[in-house]
PDB file of N, CA and C in Angstrom:
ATOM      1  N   UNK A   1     -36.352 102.844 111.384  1.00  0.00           N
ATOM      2  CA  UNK A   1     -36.137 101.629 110.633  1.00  0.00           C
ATOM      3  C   UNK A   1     -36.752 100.468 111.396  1.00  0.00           C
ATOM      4  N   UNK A   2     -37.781  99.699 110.953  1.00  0.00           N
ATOM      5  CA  UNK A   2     -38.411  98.691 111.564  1.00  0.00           C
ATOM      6  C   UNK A   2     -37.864  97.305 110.932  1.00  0.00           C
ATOM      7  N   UNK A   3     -37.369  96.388 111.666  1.00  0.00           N
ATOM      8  CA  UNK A   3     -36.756  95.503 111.199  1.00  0.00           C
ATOM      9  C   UNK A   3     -37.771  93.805 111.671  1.00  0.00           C
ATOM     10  N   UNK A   4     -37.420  93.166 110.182  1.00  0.00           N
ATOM     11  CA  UNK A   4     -38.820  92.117 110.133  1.00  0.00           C
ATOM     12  C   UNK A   4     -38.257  91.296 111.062  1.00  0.00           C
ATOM     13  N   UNK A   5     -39.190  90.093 111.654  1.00  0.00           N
ATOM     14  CA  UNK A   5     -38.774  89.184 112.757  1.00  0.00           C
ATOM     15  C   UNK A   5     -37.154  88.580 112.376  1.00  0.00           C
ATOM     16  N   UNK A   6     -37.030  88.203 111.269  1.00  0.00           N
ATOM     17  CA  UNK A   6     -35.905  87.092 110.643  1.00  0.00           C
ATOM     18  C   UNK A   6     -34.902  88.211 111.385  1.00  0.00           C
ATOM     19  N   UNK A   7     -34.812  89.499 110.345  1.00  0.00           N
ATOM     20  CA  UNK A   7     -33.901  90.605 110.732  1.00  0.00           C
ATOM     21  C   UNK A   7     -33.253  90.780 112.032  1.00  0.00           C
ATOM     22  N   UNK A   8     -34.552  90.457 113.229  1.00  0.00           N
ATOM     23  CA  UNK A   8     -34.400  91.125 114.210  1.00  0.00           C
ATOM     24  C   UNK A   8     -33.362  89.736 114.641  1.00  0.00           C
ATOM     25  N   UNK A   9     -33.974  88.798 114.575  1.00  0.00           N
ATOM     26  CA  UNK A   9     -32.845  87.499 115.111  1.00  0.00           C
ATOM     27  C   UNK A   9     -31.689  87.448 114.457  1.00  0.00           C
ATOM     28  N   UNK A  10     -31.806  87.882 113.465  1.00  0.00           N
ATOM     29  CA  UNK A  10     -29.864  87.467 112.764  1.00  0.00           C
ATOM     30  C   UNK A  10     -29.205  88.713 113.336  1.00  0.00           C
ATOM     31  N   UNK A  11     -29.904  89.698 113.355  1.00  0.00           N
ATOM     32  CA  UNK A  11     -29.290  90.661 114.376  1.00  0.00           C
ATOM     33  C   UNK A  11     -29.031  90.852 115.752  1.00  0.00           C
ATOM     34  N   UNK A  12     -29.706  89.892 116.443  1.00  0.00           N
ATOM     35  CA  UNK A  12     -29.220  89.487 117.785  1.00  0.00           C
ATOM     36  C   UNK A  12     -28.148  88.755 117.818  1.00  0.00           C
ATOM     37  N   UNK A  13     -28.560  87.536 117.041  1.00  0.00           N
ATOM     38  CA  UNK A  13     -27.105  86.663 117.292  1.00  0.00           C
ATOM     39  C   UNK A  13     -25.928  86.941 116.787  1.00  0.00           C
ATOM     40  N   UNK A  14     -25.846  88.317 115.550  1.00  0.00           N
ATOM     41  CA  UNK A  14     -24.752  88.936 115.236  1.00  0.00           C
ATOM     42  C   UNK A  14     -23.983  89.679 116.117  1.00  0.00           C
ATOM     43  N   UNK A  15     -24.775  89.933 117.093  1.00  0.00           N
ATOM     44  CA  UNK A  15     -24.063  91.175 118.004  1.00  0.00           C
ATOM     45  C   UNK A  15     -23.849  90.146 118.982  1.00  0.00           C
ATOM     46  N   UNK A  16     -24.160  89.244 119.621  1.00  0.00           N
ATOM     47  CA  UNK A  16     -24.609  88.285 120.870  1.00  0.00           C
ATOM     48  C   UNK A  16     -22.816  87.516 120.228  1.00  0.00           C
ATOM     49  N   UNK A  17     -22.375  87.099 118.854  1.00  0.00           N
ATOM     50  CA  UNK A  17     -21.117  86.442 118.474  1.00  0.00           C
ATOM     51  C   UNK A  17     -20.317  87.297 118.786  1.00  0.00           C
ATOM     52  N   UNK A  18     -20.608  88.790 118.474  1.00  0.00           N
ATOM     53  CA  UNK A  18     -19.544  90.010 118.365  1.00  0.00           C
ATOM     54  C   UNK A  18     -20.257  90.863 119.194  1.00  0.00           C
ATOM     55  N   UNK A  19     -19.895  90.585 120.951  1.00  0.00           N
ATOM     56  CA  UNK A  19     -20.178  91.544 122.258  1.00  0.00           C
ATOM     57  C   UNK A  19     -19.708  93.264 121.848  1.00  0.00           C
ATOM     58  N   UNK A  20     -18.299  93.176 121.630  1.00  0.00           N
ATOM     59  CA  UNK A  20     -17.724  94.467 121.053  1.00  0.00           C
ATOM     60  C   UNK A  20     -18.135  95.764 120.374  1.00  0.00           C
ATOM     61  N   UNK A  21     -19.453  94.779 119.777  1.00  0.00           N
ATOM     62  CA  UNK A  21     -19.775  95.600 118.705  1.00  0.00           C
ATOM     63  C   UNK A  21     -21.473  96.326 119.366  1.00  0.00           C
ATOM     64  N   UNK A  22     -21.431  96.005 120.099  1.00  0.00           N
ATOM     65  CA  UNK A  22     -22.554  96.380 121.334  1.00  0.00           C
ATOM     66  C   UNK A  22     -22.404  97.988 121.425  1.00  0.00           C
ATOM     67  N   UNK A  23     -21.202  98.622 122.046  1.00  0.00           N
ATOM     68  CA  UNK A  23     -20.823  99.874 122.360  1.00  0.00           C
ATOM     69  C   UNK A  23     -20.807 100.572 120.796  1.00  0.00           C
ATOM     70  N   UNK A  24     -20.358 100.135 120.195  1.00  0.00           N
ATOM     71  CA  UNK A  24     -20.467 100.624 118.491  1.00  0.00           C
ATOM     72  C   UNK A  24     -22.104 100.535 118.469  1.00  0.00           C
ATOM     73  N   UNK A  25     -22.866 100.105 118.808  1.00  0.00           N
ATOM     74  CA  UNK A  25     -24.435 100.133 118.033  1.00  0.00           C
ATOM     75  C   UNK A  25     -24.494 101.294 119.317  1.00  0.00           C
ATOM     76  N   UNK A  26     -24.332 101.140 120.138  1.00  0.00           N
ATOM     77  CA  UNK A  26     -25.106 102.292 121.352  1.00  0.00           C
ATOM     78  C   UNK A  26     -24.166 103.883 120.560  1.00  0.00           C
ATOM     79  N   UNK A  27     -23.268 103.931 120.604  1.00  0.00           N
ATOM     80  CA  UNK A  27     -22.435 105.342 120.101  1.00  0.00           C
ATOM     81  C   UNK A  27     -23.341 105.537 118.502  1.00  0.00           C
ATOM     82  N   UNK A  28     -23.304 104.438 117.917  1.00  0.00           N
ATOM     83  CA  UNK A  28     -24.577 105.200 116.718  1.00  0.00           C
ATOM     84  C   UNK A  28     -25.492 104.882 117.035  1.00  0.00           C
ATOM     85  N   UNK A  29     -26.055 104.884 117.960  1.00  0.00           N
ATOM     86  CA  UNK A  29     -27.529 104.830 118.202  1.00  0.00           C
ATOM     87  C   UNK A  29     -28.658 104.259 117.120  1.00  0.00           C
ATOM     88  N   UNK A  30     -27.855 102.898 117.090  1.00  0.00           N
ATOM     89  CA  UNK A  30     -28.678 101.928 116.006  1.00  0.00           C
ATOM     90  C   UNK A  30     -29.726 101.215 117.264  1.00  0.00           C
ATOM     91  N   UNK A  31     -30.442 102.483 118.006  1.00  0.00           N
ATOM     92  CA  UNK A  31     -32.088 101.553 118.491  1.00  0.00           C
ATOM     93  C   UNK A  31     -32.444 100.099 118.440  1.00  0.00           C
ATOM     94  N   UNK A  32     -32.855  99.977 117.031  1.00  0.00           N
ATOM     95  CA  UNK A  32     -33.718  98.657 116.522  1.00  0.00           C
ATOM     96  C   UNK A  32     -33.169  98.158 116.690  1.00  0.00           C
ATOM     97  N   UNK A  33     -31.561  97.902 116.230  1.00  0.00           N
ATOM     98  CA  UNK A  33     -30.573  96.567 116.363  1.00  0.00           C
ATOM     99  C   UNK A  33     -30.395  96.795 118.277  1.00  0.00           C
ATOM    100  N   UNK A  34     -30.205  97.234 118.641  1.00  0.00           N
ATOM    101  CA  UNK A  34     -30.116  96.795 120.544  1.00  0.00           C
ATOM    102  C   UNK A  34     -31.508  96.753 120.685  1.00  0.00           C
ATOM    103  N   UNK A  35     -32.635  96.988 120.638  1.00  0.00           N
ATOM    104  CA  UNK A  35     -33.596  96.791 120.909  1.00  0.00           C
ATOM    105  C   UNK A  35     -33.610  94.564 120.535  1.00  0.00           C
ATOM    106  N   UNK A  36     -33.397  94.048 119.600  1.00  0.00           N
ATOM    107  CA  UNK A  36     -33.063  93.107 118.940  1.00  0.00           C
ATOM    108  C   UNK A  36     -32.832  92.594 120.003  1.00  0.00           C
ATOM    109  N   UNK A  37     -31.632  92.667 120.460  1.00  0.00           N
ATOM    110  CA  UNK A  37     -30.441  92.051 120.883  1.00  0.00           C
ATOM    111  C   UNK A  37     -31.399  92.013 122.386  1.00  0.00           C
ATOM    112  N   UNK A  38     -31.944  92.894 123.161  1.00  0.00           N
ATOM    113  CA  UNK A  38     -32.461  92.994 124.473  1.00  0.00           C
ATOM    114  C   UNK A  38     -33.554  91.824 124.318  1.00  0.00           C
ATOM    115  N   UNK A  39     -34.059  92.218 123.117  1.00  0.00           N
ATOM    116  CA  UNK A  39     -35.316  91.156 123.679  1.00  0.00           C
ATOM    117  C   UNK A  39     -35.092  89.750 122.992  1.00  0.00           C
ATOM    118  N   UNK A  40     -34.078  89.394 122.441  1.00  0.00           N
ATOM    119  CA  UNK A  40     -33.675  88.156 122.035  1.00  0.00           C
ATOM    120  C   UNK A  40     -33.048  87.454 123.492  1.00  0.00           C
ATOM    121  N   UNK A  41     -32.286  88.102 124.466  1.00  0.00           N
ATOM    122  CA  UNK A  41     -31.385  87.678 125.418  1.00  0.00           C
ATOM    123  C   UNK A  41     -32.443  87.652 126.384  1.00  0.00           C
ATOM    124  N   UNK A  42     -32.996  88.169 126.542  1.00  0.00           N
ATOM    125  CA  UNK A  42     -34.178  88.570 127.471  1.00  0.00           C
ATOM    126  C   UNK A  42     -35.209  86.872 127.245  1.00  0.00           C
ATOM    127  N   UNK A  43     -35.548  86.851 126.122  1.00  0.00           N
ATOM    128  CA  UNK A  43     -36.413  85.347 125.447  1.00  0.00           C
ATOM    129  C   UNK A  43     -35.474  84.116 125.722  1.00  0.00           C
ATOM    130  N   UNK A  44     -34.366  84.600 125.892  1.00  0.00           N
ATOM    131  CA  UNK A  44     -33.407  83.376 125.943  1.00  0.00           C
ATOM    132  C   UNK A  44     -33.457  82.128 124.839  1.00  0.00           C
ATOM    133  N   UNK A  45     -32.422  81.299 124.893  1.00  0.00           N
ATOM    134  CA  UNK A  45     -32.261  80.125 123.839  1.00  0.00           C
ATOM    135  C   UNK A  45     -33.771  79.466 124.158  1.00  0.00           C
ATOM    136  N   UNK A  46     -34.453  78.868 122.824  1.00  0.00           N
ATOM    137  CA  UNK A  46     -35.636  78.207 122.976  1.00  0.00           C
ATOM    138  C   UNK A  46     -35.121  76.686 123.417  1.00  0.00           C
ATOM    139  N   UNK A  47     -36.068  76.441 124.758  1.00  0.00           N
ATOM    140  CA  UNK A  47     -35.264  74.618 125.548  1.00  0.00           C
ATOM    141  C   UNK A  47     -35.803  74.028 124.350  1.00  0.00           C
ATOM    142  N   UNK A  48     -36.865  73.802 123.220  1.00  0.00           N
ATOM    143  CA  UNK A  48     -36.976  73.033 122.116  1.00  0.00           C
ATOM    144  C   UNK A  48     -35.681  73.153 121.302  1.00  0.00           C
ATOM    145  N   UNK A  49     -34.511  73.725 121.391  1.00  0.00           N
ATOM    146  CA  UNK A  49     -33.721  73.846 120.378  1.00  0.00           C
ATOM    147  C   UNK A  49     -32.448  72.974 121.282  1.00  0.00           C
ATOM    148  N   UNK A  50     -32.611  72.371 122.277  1.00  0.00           N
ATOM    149  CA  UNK A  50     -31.652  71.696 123.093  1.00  0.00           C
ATOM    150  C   UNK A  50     -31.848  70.032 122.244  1.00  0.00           C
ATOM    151  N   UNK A  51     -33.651  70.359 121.639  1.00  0.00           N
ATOM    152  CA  UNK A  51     -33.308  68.414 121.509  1.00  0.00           C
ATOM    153  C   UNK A  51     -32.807  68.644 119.498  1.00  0.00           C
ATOM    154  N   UNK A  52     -33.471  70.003 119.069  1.00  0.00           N
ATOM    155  CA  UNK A  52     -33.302  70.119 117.048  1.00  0.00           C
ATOM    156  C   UNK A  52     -31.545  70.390 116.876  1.00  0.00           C
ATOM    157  N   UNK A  53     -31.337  71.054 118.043  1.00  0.00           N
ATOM    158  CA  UNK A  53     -29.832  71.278 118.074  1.00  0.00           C
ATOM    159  C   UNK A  53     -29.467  72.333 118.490  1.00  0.00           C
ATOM    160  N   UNK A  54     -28.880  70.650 119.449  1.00  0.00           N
ATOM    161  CA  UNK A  54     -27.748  70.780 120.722  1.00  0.00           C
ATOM    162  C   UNK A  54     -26.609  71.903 120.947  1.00  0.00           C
ATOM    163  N   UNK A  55     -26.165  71.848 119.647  1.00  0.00           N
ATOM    164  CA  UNK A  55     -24.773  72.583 119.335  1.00  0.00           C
ATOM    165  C   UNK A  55     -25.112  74.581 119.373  1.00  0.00           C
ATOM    166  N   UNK A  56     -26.083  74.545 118.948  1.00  0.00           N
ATOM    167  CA  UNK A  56     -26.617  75.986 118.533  1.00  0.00           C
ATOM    168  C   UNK A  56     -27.315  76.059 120.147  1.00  0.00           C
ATOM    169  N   UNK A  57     -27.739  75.407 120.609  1.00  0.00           N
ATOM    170  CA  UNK A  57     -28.467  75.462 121.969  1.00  0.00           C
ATOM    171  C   UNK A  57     -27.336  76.276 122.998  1.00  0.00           C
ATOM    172  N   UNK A  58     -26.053  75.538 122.874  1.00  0.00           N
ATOM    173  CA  UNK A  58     -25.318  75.597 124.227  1.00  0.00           C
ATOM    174  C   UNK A  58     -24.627  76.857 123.628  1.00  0.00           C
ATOM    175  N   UNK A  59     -24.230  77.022 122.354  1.00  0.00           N
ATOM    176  CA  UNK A  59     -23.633  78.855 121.406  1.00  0.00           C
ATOM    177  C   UNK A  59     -24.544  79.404 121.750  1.00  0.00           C
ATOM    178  N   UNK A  60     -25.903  79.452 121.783  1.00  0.00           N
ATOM    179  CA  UNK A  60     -26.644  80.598 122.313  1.00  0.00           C
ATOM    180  C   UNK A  60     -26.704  81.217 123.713  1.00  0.00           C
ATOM    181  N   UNK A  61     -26.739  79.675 124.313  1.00  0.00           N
ATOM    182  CA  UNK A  61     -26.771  79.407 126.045  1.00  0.00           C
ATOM    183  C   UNK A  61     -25.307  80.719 126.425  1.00  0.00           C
ATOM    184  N   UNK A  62     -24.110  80.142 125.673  1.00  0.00           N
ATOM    185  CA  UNK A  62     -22.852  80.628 126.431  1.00  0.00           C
ATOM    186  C   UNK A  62     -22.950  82.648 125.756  1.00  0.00           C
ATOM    187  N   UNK A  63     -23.445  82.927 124.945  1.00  0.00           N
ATOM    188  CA  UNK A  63     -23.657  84.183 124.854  1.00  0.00           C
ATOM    189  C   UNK A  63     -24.409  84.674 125.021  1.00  0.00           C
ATOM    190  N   UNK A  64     -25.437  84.422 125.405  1.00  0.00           N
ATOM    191  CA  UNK A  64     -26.641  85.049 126.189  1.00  0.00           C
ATOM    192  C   UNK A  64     -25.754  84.899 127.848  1.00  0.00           C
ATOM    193  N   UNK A  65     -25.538  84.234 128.174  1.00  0.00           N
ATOM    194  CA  UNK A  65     -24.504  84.360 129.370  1.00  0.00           C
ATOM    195  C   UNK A  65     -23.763  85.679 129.261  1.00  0.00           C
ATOM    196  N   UNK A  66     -23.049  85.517 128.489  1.00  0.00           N
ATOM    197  CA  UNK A  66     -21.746  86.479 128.186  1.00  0.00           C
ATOM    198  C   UNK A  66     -22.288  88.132 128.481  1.00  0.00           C
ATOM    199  N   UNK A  67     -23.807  88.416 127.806  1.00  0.00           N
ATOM    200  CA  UNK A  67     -24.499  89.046 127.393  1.00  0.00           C
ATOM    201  C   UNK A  67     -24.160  89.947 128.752  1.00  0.00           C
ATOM    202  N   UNK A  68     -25.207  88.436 129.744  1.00  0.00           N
ATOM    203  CA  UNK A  68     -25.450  89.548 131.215  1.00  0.00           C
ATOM    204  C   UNK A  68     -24.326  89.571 132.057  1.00  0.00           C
ATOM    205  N   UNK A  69     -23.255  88.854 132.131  1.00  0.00           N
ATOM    206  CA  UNK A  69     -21.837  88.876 132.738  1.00  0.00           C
ATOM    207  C   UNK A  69     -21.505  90.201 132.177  1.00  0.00           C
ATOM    208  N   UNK A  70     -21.605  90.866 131.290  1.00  0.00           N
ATOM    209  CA  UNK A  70     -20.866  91.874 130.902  1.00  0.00           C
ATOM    210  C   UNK A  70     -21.495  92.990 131.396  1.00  0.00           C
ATOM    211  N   UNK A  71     -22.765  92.592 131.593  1.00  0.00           N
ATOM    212  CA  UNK A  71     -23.797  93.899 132.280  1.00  0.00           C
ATOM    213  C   UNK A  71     -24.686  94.263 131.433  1.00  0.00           C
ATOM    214  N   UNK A  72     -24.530  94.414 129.739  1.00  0.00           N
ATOM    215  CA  UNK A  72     -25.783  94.688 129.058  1.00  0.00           C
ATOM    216  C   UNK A  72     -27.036  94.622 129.192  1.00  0.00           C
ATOM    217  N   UNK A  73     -27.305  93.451 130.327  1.00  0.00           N
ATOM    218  CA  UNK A  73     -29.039  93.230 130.208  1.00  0.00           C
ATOM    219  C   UNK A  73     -29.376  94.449 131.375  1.00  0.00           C
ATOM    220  N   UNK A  74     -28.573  95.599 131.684  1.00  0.00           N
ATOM    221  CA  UNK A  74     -29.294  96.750 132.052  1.00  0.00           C
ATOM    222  C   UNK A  74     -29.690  97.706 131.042  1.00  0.00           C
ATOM    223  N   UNK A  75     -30.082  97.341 129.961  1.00  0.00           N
ATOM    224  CA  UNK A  75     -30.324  97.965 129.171  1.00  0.00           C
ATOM    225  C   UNK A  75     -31.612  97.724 129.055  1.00  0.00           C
ATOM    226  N   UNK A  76     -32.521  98.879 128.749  1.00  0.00           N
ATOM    227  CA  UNK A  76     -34.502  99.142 129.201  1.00  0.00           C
ATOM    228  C   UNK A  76     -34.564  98.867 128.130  1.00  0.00           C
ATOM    229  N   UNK A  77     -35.232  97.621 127.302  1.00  0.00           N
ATOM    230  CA  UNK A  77     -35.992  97.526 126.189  1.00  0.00           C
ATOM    231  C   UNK A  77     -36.924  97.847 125.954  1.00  0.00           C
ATOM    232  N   UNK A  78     -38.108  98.932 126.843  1.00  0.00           N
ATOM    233  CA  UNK A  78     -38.989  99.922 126.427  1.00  0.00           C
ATOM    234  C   UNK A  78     -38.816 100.658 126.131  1.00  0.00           C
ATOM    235  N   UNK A  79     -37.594 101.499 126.737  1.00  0.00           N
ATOM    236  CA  UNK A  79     -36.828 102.335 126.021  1.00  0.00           C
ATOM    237  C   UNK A  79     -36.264 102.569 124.589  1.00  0.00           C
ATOM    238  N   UNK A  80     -35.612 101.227 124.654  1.00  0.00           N
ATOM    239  CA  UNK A  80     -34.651 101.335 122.964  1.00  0.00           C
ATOM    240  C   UNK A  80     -36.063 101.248 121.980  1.00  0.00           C
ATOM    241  N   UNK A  81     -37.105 100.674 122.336  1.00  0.00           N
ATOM    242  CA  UNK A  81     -38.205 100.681 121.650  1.00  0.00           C
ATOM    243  C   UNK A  81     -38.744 101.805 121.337  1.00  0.00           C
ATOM    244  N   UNK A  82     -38.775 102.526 122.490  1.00  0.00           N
ATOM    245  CA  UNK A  82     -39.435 104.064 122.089  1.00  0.00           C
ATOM    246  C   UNK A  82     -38.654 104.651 121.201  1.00  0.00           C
ATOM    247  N   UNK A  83     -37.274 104.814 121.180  1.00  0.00           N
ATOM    248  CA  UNK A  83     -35.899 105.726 120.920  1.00  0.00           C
ATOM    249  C   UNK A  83     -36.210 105.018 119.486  1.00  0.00           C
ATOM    250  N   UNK A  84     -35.996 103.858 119.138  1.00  0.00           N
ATOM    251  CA  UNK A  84     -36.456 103.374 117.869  1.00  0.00           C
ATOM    252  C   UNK A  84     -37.567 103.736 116.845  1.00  0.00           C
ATOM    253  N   UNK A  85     -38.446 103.771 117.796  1.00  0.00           N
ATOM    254  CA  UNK A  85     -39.968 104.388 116.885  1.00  0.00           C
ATOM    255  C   UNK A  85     -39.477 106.184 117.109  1.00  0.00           C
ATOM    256  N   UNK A  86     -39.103 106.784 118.014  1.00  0.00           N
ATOM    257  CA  UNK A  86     -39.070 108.107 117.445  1.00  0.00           C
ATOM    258  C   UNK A  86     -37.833 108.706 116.629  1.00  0.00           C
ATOM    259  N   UNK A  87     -36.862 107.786 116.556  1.00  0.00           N
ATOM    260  CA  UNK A  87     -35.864 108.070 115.723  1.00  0.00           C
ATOM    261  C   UNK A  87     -36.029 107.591 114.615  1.00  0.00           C
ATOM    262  N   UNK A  88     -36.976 106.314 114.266  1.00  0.00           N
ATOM    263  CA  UNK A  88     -37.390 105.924 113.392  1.00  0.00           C
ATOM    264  C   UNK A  88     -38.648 106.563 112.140  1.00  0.00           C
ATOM    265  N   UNK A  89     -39.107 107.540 112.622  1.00  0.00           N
ATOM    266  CA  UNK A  89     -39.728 108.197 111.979  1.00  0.00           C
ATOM    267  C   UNK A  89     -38.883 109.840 110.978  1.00  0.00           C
ATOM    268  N   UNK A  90     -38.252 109.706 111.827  1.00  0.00           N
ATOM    269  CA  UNK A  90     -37.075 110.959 110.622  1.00  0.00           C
ATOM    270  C   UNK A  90     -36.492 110.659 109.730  1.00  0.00           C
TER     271      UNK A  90
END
């Protein structure tokens, strides 16, 4: 399942609001959506979105925090990429 750019961001910040639901995407091995989530946290909040808005700046800031406090950003996003494209083809 290849998911379009928009996709891939509402799916980061869905999982990035709801940490919990992190271990639920890894046990079904929903790839694309952690693949998402790695390289959204990884890109971090855009500093242009500190001056369009502030408010969404510092919600992104404090869960992308949360993200690597919890340990997730050991997760190989070449990996979930590969696991994605070859699970993605069945």
């Amino acid at each position: 399942m290849s998911l379009t750019p928009r996709q891939k961001e509402l799916t980061a910040r869905h999982l990035l609001a709801h940490p919990d639901e992190i271990a639920v995407c890894l046990k079904g091995r929903k790839w694309p959506e952690l693949a998402a989530l790695v390289e959204f946290a990884r890109n971090d909040a855009s500093p242009a979105l500190a001056q369009t808005d502030p408010a969404l700046y510092r919600l992104l800031r404090r869960q992308i925090t949360e993200f690597h406090l919890r340990g997730w950003s050991c997760l190989d996003l070449e990996k979930l990429r590969n696991l994605a494209a070859v699970h993605g083809t069945r």
